[in-house]
PDB file of N, CA and C in Angstrom:
ATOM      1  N   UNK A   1      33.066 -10.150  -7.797  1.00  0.00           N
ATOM      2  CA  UNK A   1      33.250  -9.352  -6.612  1.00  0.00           C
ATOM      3  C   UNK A   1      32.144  -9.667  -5.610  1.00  0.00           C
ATOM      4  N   UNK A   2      32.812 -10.219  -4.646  1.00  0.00           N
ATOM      5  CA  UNK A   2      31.895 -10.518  -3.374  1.00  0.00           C
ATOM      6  C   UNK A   2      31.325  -9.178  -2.493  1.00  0.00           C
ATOM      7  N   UNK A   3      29.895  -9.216  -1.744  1.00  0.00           N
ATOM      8  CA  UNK A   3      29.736  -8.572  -0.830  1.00  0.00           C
ATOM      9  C   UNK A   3      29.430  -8.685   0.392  1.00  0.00           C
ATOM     10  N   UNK A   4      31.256  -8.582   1.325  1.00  0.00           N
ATOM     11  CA  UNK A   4      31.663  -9.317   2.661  1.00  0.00           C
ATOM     12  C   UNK A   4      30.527  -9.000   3.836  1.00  0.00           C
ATOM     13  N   UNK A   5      29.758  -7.252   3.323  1.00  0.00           N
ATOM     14  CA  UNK A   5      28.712  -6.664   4.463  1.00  0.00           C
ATOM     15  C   UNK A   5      27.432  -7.354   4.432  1.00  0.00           C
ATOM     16  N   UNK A   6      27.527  -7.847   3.514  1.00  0.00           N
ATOM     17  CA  UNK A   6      25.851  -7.974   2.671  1.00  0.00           C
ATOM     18  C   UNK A   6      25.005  -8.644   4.387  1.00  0.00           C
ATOM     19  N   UNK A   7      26.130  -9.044   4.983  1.00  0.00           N
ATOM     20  CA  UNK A   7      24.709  -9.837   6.550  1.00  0.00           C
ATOM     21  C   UNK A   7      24.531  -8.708   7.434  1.00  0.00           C
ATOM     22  N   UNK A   8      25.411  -7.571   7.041  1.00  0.00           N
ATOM     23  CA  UNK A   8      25.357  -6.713   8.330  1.00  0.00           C
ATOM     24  C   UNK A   8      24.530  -5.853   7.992  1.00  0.00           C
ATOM     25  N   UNK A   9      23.674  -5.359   6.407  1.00  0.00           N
ATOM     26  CA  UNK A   9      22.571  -4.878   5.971  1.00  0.00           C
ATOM     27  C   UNK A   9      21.097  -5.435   6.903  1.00  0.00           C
ATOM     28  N   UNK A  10      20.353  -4.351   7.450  1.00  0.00           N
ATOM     29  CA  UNK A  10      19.294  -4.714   8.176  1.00  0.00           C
ATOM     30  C   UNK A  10      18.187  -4.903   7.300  1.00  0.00           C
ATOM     31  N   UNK A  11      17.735  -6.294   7.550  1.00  0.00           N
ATOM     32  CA  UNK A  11      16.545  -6.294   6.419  1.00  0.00           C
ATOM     33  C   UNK A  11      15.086  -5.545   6.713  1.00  0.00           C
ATOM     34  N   UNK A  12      14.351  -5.388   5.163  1.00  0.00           N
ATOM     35  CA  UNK A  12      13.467  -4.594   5.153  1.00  0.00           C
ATOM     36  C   UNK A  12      12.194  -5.344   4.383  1.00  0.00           C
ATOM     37  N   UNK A  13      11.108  -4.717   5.062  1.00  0.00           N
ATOM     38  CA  UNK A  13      10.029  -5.027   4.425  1.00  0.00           C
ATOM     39  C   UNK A  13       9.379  -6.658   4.667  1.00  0.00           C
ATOM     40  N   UNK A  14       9.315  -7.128   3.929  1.00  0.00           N
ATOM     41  CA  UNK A  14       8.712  -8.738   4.031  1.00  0.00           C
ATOM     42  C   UNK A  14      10.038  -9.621   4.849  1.00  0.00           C
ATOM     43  N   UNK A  15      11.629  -9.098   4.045  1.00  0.00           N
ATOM     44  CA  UNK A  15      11.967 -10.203   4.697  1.00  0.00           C
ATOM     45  C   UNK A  15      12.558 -10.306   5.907  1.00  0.00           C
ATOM     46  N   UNK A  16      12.474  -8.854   6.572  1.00  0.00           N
ATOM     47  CA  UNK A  16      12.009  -8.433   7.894  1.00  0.00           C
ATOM     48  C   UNK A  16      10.922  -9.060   8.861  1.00  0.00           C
ATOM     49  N   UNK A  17      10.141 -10.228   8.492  1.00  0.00           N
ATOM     50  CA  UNK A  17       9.169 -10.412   9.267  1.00  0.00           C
ATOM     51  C   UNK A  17       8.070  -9.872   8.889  1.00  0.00           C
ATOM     52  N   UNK A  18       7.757  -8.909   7.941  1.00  0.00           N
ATOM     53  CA  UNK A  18       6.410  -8.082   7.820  1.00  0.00           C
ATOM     54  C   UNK A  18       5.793  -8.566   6.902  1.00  0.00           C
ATOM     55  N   UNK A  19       4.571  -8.443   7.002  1.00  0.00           N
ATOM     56  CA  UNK A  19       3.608  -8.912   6.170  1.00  0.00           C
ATOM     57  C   UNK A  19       2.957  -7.672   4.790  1.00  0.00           C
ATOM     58  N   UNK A  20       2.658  -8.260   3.984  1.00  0.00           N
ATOM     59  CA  UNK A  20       2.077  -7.838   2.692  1.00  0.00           C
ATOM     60  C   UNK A  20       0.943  -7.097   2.822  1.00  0.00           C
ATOM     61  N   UNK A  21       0.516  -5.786   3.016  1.00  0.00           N
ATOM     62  CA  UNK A  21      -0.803  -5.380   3.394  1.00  0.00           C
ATOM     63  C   UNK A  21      -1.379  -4.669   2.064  1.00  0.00           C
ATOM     64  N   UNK A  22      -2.499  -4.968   1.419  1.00  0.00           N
ATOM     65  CA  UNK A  22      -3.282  -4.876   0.278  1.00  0.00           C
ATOM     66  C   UNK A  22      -4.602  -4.150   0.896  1.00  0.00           C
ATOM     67  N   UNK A  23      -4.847  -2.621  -0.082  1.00  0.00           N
ATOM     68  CA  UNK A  23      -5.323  -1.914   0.282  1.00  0.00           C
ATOM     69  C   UNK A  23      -6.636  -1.573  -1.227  1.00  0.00           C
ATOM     70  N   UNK A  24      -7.774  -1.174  -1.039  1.00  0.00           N
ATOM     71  CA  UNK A  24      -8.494  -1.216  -2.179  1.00  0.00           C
ATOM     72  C   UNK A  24      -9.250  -0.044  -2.137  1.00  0.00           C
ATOM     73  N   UNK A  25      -9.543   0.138  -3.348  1.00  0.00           N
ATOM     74  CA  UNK A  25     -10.714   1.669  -3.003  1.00  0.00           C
ATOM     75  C   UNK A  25     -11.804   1.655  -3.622  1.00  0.00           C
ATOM     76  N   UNK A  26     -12.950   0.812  -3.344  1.00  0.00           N
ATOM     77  CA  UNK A  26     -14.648   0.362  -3.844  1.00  0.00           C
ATOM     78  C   UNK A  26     -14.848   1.083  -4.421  1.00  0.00           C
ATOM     79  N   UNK A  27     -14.909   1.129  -5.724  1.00  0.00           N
ATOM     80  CA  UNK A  27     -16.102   1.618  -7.290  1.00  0.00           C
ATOM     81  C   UNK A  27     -15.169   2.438  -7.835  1.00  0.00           C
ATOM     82  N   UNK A  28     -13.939   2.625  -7.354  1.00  0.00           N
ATOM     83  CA  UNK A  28     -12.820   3.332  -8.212  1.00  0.00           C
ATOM     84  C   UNK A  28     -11.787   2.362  -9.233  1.00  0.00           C
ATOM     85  N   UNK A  29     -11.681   3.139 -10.522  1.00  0.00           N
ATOM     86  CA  UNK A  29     -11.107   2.189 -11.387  1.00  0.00           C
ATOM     87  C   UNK A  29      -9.463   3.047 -10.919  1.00  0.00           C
ATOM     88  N   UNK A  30      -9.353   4.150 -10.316  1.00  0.00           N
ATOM     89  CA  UNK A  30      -7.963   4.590  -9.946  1.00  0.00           C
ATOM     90  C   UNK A  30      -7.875   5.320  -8.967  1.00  0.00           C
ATOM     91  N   UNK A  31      -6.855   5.842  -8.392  1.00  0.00           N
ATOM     92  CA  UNK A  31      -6.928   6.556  -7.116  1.00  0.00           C
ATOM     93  C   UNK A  31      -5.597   7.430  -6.865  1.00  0.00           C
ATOM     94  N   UNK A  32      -5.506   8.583  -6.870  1.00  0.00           N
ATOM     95  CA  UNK A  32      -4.412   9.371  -6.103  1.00  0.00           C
ATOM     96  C   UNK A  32      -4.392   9.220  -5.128  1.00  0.00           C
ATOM     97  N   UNK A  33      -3.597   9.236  -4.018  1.00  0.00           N
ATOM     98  CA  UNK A  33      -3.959   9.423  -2.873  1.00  0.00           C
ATOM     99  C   UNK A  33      -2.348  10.244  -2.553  1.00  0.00           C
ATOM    100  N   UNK A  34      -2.771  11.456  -1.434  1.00  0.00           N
ATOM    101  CA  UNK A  34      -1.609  12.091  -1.278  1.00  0.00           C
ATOM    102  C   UNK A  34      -1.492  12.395   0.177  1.00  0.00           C
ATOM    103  N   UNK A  35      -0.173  11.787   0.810  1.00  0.00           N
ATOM    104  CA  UNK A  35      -0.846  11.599   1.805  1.00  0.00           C
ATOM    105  C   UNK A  35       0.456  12.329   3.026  1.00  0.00           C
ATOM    106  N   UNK A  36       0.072  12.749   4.000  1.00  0.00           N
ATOM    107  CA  UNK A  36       1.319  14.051   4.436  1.00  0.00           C
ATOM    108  C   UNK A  36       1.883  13.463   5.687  1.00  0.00           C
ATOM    109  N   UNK A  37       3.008  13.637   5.992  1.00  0.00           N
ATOM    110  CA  UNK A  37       4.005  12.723   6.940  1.00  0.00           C
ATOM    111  C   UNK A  37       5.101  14.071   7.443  1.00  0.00           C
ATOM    112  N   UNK A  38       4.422  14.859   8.287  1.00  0.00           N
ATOM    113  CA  UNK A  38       5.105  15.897   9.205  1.00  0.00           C
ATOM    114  C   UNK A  38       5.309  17.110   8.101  1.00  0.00           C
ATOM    115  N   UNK A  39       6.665  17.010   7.439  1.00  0.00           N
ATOM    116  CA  UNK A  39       6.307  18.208   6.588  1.00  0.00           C
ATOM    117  C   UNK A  39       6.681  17.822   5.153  1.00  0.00           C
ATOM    118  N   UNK A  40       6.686  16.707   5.124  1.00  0.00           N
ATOM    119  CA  UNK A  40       6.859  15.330   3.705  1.00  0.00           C
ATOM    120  C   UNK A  40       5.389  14.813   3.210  1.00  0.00           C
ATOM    121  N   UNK A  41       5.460  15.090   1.916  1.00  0.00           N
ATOM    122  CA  UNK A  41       4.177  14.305   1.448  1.00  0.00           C
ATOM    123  C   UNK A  41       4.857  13.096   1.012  1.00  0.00           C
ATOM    124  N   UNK A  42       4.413  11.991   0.311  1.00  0.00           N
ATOM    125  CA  UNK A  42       3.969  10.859  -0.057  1.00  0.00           C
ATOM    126  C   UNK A  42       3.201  10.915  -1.150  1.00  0.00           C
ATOM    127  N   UNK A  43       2.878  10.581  -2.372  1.00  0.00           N
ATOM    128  CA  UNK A  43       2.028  10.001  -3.738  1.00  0.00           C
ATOM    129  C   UNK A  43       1.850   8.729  -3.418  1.00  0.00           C
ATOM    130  N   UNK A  44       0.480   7.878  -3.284  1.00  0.00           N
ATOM    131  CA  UNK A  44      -0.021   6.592  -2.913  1.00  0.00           C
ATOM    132  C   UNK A  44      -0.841   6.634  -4.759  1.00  0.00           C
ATOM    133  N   UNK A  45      -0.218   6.028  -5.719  1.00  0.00           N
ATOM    134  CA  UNK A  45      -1.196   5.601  -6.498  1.00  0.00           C
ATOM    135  C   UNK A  45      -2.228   4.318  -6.672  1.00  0.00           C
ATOM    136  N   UNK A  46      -3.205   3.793  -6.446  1.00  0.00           N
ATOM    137  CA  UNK A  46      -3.908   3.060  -6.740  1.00  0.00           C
ATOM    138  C   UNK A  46      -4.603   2.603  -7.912  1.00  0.00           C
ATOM    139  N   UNK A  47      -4.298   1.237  -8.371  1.00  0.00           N
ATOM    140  CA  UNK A  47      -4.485   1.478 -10.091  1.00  0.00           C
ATOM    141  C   UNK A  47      -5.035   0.052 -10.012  1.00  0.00           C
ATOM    142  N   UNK A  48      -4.950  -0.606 -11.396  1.00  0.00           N
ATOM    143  CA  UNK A  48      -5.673  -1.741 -11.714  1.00  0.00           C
ATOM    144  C   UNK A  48      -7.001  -2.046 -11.757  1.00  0.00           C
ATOM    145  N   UNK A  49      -8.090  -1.081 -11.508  1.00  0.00           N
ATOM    146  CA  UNK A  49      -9.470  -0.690 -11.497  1.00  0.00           C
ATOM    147  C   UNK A  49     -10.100  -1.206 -12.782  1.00  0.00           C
ATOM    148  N   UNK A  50     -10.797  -2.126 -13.058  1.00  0.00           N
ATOM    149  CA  UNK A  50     -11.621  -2.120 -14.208  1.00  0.00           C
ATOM    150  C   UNK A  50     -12.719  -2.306 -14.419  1.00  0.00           C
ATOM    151  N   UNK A  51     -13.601  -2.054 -15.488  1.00  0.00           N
ATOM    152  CA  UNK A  51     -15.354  -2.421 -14.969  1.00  0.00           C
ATOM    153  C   UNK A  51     -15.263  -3.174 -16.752  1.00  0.00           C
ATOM    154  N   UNK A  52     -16.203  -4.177 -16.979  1.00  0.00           N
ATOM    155  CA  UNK A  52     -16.269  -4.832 -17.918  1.00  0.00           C
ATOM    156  C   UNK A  52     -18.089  -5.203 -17.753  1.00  0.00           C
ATOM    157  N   UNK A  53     -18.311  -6.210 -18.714  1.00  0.00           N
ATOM    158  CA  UNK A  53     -20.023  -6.544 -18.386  1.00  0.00           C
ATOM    159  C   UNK A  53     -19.646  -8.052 -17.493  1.00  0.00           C
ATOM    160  N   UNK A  54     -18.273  -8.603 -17.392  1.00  0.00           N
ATOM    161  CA  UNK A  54     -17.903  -9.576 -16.128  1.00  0.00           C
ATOM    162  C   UNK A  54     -18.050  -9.244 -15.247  1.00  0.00           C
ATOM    163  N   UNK A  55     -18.163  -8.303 -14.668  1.00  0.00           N
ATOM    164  CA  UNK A  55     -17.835  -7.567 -13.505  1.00  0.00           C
ATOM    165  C   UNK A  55     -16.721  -6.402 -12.624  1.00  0.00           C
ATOM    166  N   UNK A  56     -16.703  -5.724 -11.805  1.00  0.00           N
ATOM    167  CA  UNK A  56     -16.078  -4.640 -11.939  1.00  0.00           C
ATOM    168  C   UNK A  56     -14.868  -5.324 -10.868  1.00  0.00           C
ATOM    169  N   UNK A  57     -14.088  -4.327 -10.857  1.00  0.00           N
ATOM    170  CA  UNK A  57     -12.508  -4.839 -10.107  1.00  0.00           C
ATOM    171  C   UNK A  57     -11.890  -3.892  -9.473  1.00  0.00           C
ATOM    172  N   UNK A  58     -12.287  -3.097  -8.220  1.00  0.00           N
ATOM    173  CA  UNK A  58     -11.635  -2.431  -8.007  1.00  0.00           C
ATOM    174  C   UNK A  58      -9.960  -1.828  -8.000  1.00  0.00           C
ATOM    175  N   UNK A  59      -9.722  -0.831  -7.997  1.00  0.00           N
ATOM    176  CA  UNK A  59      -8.497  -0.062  -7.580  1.00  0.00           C
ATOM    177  C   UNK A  59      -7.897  -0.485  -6.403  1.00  0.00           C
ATOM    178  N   UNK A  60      -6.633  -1.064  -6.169  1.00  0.00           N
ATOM    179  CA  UNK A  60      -5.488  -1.180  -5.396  1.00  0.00           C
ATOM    180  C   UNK A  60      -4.060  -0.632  -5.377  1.00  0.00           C
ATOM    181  N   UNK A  61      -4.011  -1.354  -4.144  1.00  0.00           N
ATOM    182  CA  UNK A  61      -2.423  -0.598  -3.629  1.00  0.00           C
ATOM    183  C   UNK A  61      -1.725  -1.922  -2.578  1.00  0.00           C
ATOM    184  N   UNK A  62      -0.625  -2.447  -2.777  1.00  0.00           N
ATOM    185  CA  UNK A  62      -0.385  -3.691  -2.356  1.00  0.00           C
ATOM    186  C   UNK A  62       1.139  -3.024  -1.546  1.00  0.00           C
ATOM    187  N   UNK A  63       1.767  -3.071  -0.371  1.00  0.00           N
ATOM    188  CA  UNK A  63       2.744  -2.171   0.397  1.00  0.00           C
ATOM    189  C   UNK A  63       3.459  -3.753   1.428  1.00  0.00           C
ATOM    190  N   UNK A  64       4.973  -3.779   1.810  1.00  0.00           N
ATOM    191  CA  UNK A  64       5.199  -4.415   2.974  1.00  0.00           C
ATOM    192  C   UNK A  64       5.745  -3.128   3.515  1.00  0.00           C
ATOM    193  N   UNK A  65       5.480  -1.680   3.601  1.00  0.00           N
ATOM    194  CA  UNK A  65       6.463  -0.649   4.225  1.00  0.00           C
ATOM    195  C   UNK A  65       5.559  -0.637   5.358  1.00  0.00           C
ATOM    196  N   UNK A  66       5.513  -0.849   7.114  1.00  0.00           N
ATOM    197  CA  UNK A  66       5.019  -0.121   7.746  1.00  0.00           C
ATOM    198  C   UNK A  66       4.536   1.296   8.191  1.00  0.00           C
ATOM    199  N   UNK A  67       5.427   1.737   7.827  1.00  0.00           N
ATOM    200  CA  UNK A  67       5.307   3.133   7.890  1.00  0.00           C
ATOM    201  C   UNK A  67       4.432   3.343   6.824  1.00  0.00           C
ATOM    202  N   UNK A  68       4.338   3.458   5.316  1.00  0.00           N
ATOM    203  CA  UNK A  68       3.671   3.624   4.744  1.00  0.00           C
ATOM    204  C   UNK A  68       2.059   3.083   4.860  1.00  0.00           C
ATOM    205  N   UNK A  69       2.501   2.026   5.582  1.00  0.00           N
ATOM    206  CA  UNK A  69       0.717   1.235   5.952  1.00  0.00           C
ATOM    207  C   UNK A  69       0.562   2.035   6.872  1.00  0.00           C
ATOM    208  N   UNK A  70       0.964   2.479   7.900  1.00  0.00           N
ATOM    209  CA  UNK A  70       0.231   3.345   9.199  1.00  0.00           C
ATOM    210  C   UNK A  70       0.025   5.169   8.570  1.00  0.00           C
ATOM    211  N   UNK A  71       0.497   5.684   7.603  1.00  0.00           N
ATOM    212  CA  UNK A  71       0.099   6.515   6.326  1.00  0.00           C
ATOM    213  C   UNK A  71      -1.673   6.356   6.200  1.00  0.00           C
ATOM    214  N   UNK A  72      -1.322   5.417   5.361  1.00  0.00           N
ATOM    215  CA  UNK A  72      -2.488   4.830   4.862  1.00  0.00           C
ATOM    216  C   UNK A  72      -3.348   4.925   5.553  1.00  0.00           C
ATOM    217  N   UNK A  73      -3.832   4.092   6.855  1.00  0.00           N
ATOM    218  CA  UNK A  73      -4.218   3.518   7.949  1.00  0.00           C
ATOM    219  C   UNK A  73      -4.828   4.906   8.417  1.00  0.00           C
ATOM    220  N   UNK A  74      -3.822   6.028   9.047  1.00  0.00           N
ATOM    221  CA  UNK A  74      -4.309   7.081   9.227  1.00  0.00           C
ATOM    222  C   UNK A  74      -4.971   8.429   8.288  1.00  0.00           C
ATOM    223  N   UNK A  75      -5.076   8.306   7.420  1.00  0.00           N
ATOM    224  CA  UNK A  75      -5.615   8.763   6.392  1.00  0.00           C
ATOM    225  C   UNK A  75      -7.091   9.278   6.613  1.00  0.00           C
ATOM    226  N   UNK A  76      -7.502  10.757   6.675  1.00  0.00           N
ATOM    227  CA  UNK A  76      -9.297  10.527   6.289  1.00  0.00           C
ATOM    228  C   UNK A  76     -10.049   9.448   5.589  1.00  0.00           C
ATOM    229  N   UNK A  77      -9.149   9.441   4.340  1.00  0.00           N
ATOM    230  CA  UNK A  77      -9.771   8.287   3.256  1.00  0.00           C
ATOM    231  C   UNK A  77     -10.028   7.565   3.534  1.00  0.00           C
ATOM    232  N   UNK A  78      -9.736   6.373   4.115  1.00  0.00           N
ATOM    233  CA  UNK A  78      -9.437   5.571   5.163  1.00  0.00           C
ATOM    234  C   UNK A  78     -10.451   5.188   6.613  1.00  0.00           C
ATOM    235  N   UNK A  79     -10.327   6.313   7.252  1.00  0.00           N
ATOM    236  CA  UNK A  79     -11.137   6.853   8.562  1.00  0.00           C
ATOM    237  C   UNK A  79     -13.038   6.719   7.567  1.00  0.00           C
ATOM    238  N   UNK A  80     -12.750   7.515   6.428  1.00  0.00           N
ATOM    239  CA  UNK A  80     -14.131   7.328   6.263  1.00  0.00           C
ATOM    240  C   UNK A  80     -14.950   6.043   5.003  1.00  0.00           C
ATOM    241  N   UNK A  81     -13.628   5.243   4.739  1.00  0.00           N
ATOM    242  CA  UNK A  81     -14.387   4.256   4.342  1.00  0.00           C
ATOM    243  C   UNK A  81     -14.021   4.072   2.808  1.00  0.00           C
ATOM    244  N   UNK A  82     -13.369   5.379   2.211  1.00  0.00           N
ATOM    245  CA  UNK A  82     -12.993   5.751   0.446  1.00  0.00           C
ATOM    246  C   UNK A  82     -11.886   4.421   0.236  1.00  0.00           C
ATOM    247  N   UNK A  83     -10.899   4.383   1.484  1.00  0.00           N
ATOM    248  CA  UNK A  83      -9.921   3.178   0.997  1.00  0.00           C
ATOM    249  C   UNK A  83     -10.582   2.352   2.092  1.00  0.00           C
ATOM    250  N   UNK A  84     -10.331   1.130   2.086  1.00  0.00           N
ATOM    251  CA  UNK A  84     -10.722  -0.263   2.854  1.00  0.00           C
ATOM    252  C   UNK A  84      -9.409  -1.254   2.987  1.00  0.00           C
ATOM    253  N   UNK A  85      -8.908  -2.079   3.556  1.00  0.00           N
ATOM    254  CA  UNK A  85      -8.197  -2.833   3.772  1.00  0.00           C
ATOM    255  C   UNK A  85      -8.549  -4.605   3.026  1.00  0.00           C
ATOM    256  N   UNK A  86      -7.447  -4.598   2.253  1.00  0.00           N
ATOM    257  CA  UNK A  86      -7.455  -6.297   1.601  1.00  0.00           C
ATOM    258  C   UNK A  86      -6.870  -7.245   2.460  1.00  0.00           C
ATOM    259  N   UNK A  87      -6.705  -8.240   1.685  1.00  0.00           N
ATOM    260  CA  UNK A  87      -6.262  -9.492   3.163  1.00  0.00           C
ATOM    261  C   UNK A  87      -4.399  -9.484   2.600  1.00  0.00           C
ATOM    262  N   UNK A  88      -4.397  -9.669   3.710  1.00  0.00           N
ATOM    263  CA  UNK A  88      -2.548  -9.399   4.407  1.00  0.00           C
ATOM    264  C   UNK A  88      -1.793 -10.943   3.237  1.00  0.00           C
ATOM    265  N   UNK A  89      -0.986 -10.630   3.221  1.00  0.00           N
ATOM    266  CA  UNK A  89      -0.237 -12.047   2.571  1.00  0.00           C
ATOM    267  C   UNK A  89       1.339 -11.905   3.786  1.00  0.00           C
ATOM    268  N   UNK A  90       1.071 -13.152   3.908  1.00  0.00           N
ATOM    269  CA  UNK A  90       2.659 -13.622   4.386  1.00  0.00           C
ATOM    270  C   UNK A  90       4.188 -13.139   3.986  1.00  0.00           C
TER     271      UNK A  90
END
């Protein structure tokens, strides 16, 4: 079974044109982040955090949603430095 609409679906995310935005949170091995959008919250988890005697690895959050990056972006957390911005992927 074919799907005749499948071109008339508007694409989203990366293959929309948008880029990969990677987000980190310095000396945290995890991170809640909860984050409020008019009268909608959002759950942002940040995970992958590890500390070893190699060296430590912060907590991330890897997104192509705009909206969710301008979330982020506007965030106290954010504003004061708790999350930081990683490098963008194509």
């Amino acid at each position: 079974m074919e799907n005749k609409d499948k071109d008339k679906v508007p694409a989203k995310g990366r293959a929309a044109g948008g880029k990969r935005r990677t987000y980190m949170a310095p000396g945290l091995l995890d991170l809640t982040l909860r984050l409020r959008a008019g009268a909608a919250w959002t759950v942002v988890e940040f995970t992958g955090g590890r500390s070893s005697g190699y060296g430590n690895h912060w907590a991330g959050f890897a997104t192509d949603d705009p909206v969710l990056a301008y979330l982020i972006e506007s965030s106290p957390e954010f504003k004061s430095g708790r999350i930081i911005r990683g490098r963008d992927e194509d």
